[in-house]
N, C-alpha and C. Protein backbone atom coordinates (compact mmCIF):
# COMPACT_ATOMS: atom_id res chain seq x y z
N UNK A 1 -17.28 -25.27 -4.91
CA UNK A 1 -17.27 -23.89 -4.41
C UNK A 1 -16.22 -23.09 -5.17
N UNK A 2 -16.50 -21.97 -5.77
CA UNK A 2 -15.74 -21.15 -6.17
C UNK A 2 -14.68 -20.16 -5.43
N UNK A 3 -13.83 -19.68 -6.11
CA UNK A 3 -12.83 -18.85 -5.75
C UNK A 3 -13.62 -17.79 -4.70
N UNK A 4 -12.85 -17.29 -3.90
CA UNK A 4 -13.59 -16.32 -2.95
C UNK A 4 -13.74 -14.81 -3.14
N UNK A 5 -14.66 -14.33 -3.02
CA UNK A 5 -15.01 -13.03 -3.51
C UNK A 5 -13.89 -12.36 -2.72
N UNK A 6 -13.28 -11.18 -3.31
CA UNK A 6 -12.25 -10.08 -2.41
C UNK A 6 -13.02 -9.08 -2.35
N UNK A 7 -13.14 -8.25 -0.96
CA UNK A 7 -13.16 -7.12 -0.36
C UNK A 7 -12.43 -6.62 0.37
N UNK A 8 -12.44 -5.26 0.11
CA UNK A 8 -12.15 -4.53 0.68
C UNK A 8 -12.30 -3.29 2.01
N UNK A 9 -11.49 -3.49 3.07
CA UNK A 9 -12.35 -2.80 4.63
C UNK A 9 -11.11 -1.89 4.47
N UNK A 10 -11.63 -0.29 4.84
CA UNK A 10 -10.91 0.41 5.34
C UNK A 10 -11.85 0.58 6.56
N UNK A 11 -11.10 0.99 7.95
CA UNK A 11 -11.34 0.93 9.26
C UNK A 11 -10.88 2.37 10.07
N UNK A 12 -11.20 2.66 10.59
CA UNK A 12 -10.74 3.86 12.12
C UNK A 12 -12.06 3.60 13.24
N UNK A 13 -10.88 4.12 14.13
CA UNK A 13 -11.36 4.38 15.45
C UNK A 13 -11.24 5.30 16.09
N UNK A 14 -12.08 6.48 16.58
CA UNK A 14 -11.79 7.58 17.64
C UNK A 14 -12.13 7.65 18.99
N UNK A 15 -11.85 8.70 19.53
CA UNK A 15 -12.06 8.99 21.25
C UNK A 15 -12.12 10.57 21.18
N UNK A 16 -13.32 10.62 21.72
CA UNK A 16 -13.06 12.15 22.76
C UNK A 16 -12.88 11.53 24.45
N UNK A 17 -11.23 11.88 24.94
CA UNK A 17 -11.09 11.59 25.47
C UNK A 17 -10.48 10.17 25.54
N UNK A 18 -9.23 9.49 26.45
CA UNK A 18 -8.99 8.22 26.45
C UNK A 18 -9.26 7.61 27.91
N UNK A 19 -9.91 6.94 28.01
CA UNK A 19 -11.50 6.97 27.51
C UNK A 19 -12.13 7.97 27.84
N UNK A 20 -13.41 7.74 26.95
CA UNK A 20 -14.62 8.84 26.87
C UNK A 20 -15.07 8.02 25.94
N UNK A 21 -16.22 8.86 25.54
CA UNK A 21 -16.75 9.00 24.20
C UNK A 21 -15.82 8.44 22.83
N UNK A 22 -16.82 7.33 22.22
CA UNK A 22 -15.76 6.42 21.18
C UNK A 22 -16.62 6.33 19.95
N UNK A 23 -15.65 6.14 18.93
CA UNK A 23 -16.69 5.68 17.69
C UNK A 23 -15.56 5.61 16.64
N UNK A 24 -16.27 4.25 15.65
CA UNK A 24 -15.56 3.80 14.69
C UNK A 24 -16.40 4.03 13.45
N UNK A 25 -15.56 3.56 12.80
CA UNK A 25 -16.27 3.82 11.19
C UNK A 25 -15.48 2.84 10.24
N UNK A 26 -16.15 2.42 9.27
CA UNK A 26 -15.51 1.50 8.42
C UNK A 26 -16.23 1.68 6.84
N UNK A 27 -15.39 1.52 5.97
CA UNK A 27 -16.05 1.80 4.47
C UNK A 27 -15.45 -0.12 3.86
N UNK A 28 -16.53 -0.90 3.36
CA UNK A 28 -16.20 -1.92 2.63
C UNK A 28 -16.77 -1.69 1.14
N UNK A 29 -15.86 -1.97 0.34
CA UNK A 29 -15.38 -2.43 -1.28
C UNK A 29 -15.58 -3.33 -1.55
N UNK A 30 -16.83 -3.58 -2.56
CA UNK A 30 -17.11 -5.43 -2.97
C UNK A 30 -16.64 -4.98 -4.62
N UNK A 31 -16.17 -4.98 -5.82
CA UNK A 31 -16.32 -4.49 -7.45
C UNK A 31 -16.79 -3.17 -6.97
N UNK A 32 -18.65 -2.97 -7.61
CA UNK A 32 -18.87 -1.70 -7.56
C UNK A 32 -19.59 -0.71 -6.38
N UNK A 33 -19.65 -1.79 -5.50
CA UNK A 33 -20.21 -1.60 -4.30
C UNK A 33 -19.30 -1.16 -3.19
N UNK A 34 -20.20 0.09 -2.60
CA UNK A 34 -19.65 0.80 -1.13
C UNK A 34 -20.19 0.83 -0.24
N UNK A 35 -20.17 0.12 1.11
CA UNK A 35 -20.94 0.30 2.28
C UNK A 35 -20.23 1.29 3.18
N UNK A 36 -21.14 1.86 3.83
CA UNK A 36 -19.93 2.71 4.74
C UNK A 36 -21.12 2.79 6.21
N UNK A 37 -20.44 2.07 7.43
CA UNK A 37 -21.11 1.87 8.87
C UNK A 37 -20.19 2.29 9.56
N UNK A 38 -21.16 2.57 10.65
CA UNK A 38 -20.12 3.21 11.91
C UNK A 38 -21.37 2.96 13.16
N UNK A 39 -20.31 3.24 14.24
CA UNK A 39 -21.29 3.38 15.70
C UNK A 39 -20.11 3.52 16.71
N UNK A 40 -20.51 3.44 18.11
CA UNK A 40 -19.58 3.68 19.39
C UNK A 40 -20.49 3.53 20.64
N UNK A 41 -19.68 3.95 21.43
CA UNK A 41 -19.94 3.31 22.74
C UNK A 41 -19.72 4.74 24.00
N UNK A 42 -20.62 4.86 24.70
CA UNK A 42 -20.45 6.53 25.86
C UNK A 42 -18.56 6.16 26.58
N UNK A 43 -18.64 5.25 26.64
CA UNK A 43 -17.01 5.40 27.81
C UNK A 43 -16.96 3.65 27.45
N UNK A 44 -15.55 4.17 26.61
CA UNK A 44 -14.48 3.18 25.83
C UNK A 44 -12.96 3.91 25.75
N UNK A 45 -12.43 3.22 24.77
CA UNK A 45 -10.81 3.82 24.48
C UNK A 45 -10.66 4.14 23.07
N UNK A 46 -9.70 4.17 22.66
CA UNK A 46 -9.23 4.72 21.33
C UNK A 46 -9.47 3.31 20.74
N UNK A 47 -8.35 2.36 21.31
CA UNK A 47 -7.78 1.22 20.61
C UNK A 47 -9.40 0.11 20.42
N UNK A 48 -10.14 0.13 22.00
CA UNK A 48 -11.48 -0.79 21.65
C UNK A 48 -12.16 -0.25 20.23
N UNK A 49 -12.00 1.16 20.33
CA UNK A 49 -13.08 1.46 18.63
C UNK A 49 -12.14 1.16 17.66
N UNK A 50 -10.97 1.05 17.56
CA UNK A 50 -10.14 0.66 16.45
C UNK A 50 -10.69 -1.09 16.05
N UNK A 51 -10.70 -1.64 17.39
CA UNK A 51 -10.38 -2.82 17.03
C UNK A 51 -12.24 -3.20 16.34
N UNK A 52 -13.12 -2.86 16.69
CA UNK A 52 -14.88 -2.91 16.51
C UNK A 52 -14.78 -2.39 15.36
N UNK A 53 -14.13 -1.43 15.04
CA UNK A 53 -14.44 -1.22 12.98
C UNK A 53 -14.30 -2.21 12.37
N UNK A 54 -12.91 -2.95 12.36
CA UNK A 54 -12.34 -4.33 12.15
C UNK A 54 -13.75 -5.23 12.18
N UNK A 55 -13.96 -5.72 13.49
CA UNK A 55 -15.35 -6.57 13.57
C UNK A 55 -16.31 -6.45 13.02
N UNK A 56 -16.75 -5.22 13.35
CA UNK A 56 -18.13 -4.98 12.54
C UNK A 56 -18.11 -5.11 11.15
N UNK A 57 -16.87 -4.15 10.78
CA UNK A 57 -16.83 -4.61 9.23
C UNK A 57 -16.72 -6.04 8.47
N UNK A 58 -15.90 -6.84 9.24
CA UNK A 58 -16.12 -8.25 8.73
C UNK A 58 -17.74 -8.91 8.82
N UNK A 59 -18.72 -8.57 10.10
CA UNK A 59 -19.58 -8.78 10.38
C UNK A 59 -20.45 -8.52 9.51
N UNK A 60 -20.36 -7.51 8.32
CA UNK A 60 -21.21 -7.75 7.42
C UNK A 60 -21.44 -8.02 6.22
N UNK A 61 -20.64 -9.23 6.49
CA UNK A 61 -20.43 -10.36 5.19
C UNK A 61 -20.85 -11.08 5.46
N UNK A 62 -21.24 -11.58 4.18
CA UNK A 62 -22.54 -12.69 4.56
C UNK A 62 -22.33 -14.10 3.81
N UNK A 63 -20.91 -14.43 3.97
CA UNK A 63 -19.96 -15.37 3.02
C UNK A 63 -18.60 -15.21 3.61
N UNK A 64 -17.86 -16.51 3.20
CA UNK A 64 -16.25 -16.35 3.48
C UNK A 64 -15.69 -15.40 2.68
N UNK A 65 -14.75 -14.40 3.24
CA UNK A 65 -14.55 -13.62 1.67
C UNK A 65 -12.82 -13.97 1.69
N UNK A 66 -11.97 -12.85 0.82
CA UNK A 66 -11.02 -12.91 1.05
C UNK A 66 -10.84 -11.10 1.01
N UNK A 67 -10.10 -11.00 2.34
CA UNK A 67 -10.64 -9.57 2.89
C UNK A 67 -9.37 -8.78 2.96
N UNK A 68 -8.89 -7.84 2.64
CA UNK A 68 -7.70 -6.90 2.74
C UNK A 68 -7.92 -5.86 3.54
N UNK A 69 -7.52 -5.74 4.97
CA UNK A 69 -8.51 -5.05 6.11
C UNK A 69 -7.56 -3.71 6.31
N UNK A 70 -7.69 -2.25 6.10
CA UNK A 70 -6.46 -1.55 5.75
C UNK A 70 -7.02 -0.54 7.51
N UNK A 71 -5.73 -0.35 8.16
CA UNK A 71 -6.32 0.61 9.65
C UNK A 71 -5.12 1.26 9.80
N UNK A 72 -4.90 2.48 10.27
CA UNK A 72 -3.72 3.24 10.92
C UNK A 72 -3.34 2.79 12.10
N UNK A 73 -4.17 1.71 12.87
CA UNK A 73 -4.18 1.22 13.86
C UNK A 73 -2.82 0.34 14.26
N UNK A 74 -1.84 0.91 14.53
CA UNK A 74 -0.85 -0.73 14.85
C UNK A 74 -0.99 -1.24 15.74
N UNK A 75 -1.56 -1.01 16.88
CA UNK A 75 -2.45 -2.01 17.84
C UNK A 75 -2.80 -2.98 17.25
N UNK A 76 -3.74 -2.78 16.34
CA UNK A 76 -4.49 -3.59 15.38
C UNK A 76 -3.96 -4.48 14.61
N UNK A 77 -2.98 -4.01 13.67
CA UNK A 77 -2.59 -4.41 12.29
C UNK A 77 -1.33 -5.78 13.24
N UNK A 78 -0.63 -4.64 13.58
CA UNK A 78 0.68 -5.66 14.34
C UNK A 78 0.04 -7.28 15.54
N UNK A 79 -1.09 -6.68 16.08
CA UNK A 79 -1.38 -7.89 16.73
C UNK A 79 -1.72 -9.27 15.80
N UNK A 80 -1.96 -9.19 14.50
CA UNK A 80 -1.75 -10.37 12.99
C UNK A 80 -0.70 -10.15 12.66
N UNK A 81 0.11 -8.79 12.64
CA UNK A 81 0.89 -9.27 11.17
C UNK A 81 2.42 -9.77 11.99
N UNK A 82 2.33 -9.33 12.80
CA UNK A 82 3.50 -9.97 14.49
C UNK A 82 3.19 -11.19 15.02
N UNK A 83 2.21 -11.65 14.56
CA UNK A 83 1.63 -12.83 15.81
C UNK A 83 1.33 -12.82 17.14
N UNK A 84 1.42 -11.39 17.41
CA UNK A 84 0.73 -11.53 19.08
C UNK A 84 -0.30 -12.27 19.03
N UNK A 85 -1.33 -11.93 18.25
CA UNK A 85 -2.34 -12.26 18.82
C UNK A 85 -2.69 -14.08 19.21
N UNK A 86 -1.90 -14.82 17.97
CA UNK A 86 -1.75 -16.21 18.17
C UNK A 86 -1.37 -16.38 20.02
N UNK A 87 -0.11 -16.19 20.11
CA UNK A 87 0.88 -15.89 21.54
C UNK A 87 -0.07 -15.52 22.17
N UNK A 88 -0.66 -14.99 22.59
CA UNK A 88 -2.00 -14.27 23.57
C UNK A 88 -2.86 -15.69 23.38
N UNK A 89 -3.57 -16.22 22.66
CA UNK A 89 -4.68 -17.19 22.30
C UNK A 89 -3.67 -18.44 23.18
N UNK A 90 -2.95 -18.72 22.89
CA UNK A 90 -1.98 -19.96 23.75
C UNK A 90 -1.51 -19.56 25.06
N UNK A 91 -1.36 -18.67 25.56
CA UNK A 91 -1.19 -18.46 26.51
C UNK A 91 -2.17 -17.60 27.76
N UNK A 92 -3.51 -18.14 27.02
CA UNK A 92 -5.02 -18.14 27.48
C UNK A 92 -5.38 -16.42 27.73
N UNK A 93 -4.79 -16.27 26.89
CA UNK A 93 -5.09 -14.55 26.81
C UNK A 93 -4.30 -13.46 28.30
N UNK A 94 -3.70 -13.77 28.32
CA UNK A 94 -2.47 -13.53 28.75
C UNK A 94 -1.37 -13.10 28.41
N UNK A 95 -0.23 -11.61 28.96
CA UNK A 95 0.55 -11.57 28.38
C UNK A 95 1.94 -12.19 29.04
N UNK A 96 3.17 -11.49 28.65
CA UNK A 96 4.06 -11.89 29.02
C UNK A 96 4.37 -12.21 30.74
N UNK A 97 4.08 -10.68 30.89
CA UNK A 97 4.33 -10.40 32.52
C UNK A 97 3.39 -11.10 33.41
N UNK A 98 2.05 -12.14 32.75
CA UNK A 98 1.21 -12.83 33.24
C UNK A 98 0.01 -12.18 33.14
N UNK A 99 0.17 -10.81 33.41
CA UNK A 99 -1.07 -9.76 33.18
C UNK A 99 -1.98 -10.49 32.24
N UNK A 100 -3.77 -9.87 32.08
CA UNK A 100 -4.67 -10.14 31.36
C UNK A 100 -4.56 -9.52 30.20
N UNK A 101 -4.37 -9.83 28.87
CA UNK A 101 -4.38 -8.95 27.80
C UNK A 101 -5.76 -8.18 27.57
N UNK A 102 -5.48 -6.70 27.07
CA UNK A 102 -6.49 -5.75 27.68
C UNK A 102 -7.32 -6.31 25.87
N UNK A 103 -8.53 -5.54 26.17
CA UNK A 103 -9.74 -5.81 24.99
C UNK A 103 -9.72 -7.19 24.43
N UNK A 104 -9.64 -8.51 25.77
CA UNK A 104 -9.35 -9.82 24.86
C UNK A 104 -10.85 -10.33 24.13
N UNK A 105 -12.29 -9.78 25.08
CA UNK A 105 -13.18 -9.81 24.70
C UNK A 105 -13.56 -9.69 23.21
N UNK A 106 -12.29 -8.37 22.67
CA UNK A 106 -12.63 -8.04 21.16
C UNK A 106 -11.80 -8.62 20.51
N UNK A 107 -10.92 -9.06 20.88
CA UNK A 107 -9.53 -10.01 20.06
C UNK A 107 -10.19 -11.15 19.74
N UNK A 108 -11.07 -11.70 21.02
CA UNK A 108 -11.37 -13.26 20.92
C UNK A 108 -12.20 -13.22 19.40
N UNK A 109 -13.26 -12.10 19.39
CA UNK A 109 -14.30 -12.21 18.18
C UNK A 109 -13.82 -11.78 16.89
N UNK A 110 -12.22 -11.24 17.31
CA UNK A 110 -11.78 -10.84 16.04
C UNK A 110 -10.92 -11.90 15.33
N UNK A 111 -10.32 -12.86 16.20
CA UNK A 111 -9.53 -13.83 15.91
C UNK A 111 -10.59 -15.12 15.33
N UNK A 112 -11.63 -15.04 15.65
CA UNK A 112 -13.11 -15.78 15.20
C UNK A 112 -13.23 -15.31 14.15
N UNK A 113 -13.17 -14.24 13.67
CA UNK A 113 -13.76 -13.67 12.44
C UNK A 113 -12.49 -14.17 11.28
N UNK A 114 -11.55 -13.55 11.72
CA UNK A 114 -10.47 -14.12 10.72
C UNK A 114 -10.65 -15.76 10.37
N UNK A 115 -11.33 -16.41 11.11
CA UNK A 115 -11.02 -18.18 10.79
C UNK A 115 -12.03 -18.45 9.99
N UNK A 116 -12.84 -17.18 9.59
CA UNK A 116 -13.84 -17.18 8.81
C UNK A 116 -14.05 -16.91 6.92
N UNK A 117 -12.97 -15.85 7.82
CA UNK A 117 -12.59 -14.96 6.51
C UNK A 117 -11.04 -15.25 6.35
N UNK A 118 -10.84 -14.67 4.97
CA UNK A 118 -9.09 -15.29 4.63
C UNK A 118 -8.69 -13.15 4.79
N UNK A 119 -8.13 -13.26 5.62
CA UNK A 119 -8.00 -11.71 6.29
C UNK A 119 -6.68 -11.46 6.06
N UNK A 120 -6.16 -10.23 5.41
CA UNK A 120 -4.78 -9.86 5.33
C UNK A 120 -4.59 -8.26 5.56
N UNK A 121 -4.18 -8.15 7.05
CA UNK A 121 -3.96 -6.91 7.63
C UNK A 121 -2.95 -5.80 6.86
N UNK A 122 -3.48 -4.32 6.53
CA UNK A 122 -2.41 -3.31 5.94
C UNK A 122 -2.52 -2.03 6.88
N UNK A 123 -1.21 -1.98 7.52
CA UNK A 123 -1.11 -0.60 8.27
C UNK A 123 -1.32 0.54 6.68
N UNK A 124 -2.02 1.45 7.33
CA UNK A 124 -1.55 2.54 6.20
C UNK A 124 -1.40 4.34 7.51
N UNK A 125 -1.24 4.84 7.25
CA UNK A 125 -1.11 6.13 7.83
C UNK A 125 -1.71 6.67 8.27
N UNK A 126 -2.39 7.22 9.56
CA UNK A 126 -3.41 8.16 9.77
C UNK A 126 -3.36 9.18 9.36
N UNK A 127 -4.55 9.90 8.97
CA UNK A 127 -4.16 11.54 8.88
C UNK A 127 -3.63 11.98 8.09
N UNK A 128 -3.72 11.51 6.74
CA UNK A 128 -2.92 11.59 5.40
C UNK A 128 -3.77 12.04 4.16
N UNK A 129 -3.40 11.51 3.34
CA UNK A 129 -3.65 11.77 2.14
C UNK A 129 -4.71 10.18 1.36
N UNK A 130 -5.04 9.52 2.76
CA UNK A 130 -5.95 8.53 2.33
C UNK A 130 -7.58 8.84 2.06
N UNK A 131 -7.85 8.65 1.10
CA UNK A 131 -9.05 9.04 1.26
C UNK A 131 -10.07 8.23 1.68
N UNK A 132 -9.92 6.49 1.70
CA UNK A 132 -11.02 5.74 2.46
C UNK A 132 -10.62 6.13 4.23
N UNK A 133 -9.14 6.23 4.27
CA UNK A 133 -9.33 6.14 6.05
C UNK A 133 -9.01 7.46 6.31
N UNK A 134 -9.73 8.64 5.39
CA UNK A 134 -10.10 9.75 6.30
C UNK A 134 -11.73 9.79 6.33
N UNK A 135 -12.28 8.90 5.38
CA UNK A 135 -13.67 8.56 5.40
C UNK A 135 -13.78 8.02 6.84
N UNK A 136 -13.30 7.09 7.10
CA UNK A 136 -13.20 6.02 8.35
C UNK A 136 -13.43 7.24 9.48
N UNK A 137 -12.50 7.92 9.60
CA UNK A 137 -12.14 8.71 10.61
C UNK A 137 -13.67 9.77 11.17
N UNK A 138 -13.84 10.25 9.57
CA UNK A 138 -14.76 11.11 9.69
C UNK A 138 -16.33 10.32 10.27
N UNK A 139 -16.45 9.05 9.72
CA UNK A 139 -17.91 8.30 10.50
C UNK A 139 -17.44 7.83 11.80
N UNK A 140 -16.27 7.67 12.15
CA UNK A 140 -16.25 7.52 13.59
C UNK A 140 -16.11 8.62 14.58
N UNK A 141 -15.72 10.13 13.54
CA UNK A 141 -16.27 11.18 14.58
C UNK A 141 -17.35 11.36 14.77
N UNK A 142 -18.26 11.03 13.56
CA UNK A 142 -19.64 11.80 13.57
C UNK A 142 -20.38 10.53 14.37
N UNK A 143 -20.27 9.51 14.76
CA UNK A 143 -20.49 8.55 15.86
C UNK A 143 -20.48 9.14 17.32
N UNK A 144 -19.37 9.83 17.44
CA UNK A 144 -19.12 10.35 19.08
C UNK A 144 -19.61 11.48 18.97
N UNK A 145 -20.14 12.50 17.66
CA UNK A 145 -21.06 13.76 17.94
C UNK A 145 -22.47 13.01 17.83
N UNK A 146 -22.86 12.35 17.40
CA UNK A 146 -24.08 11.22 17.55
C UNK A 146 -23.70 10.81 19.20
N UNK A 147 -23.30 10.30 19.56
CA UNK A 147 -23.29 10.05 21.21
C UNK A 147 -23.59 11.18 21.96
N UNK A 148 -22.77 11.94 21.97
CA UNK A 148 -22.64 13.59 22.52
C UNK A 148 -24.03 14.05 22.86
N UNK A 149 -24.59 14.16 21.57
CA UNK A 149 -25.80 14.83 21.43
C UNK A 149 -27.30 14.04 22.06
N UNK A 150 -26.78 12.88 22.55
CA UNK A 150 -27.46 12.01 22.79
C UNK A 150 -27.77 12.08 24.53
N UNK A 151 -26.87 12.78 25.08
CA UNK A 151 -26.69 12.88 26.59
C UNK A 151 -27.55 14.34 26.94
C-alpha cells in the first residue's frame, strides 16, 4: 500500500438563531480537484453544524487519506488538538462535573472518522481574509436560506 493521498477540508458552521435554523458547508482539496457540499438541519446549534462539516467532509472519502481539516471552530479544533475529546471517550462521554458531554452523538462519529483518516486539526480565523472558510461560511448560509425557504 502506498503513501496516503493528502487532502484538504476547509469547514464552517452557521445558525440563524442559537438554536434555529443551521447549516454547514465544507470545500475539500484533492491536487486539482474541488468539491464543495453543504446541508443543515430546521432546529440545531452553531457548534452541531460546525462539528457535521468536519463529518461530512471526511465522509466523502472513499480511502484512508491524510487530511488537514482547517475550521474557525475552537469547539472543534481544541476538542483534538487539547485532547478533550480522548478525556470525554474514557470517561464514557462525560465531563468533568459528571454532566453528559453535549453533541457526543457527533463527537462519537467524528472520533470514528479520525481512526480512519490520519486527521490534523488547524484553527484559522473566522471572518477574515480566508478565502476557502469564507466559501465554507457562505454554503452554510445558503443551507439555512435553503431551509428557510423550505417552511
Amino acid at each position: 500500500m502506498g503513501e496516503k493521498k493528502s487532502v484538504t477540508l476547509y469547514t464552517d458552521g452557521a445558525c440563524s438563531g442559537n438554536p434555529g435554523a443551521g447549516g454547514w458547508g465544507a470545500v475539500l482539496l484533492f491536487g486539482e480537484h474541488k468539491k464543495e457540499i453543504s446541508g443543515g438541519e430546521k432546529e440545531t446549534t452553531n457548534n452541531r453544524m460546525e462539528i457535521s462539516a468536519v463529518i461530512e467532509g471526511l465522509r466523502q472519502l472513499k480511502f484512508p487519506c491524510k487530511v488537514d481539516v482547517y475550521s474557525d471552530s475552537a469547539y472543534t479544533v481544541n476538542a483534538f488538538t487539547e485532547g478533550w475529546i480522548y478525556g470525554w471517550e474514557k470517561g464514557g462521554w462525560k465531563k468533568a462535573d459528571g454532566k453528559r458531554v453535549l453533541n457526543d452523538d457527533l463527537w462519537k462519529a467524528l472520533l470514528s472518522l479520525t481512526r480512519v483518516h490520519e486527521v490534523t486539526f488547524h484553527k484559522v480565523k473566522g471572518h477574515s481574509d480566508n478565502e476557502l472558510n469564507n466559501r465554507c461560511d457562505e454554503l452554510a448560509r445558503g443551507a439555512i436560506t435553503l431551509l428557510s425557504a423550505q417552511n
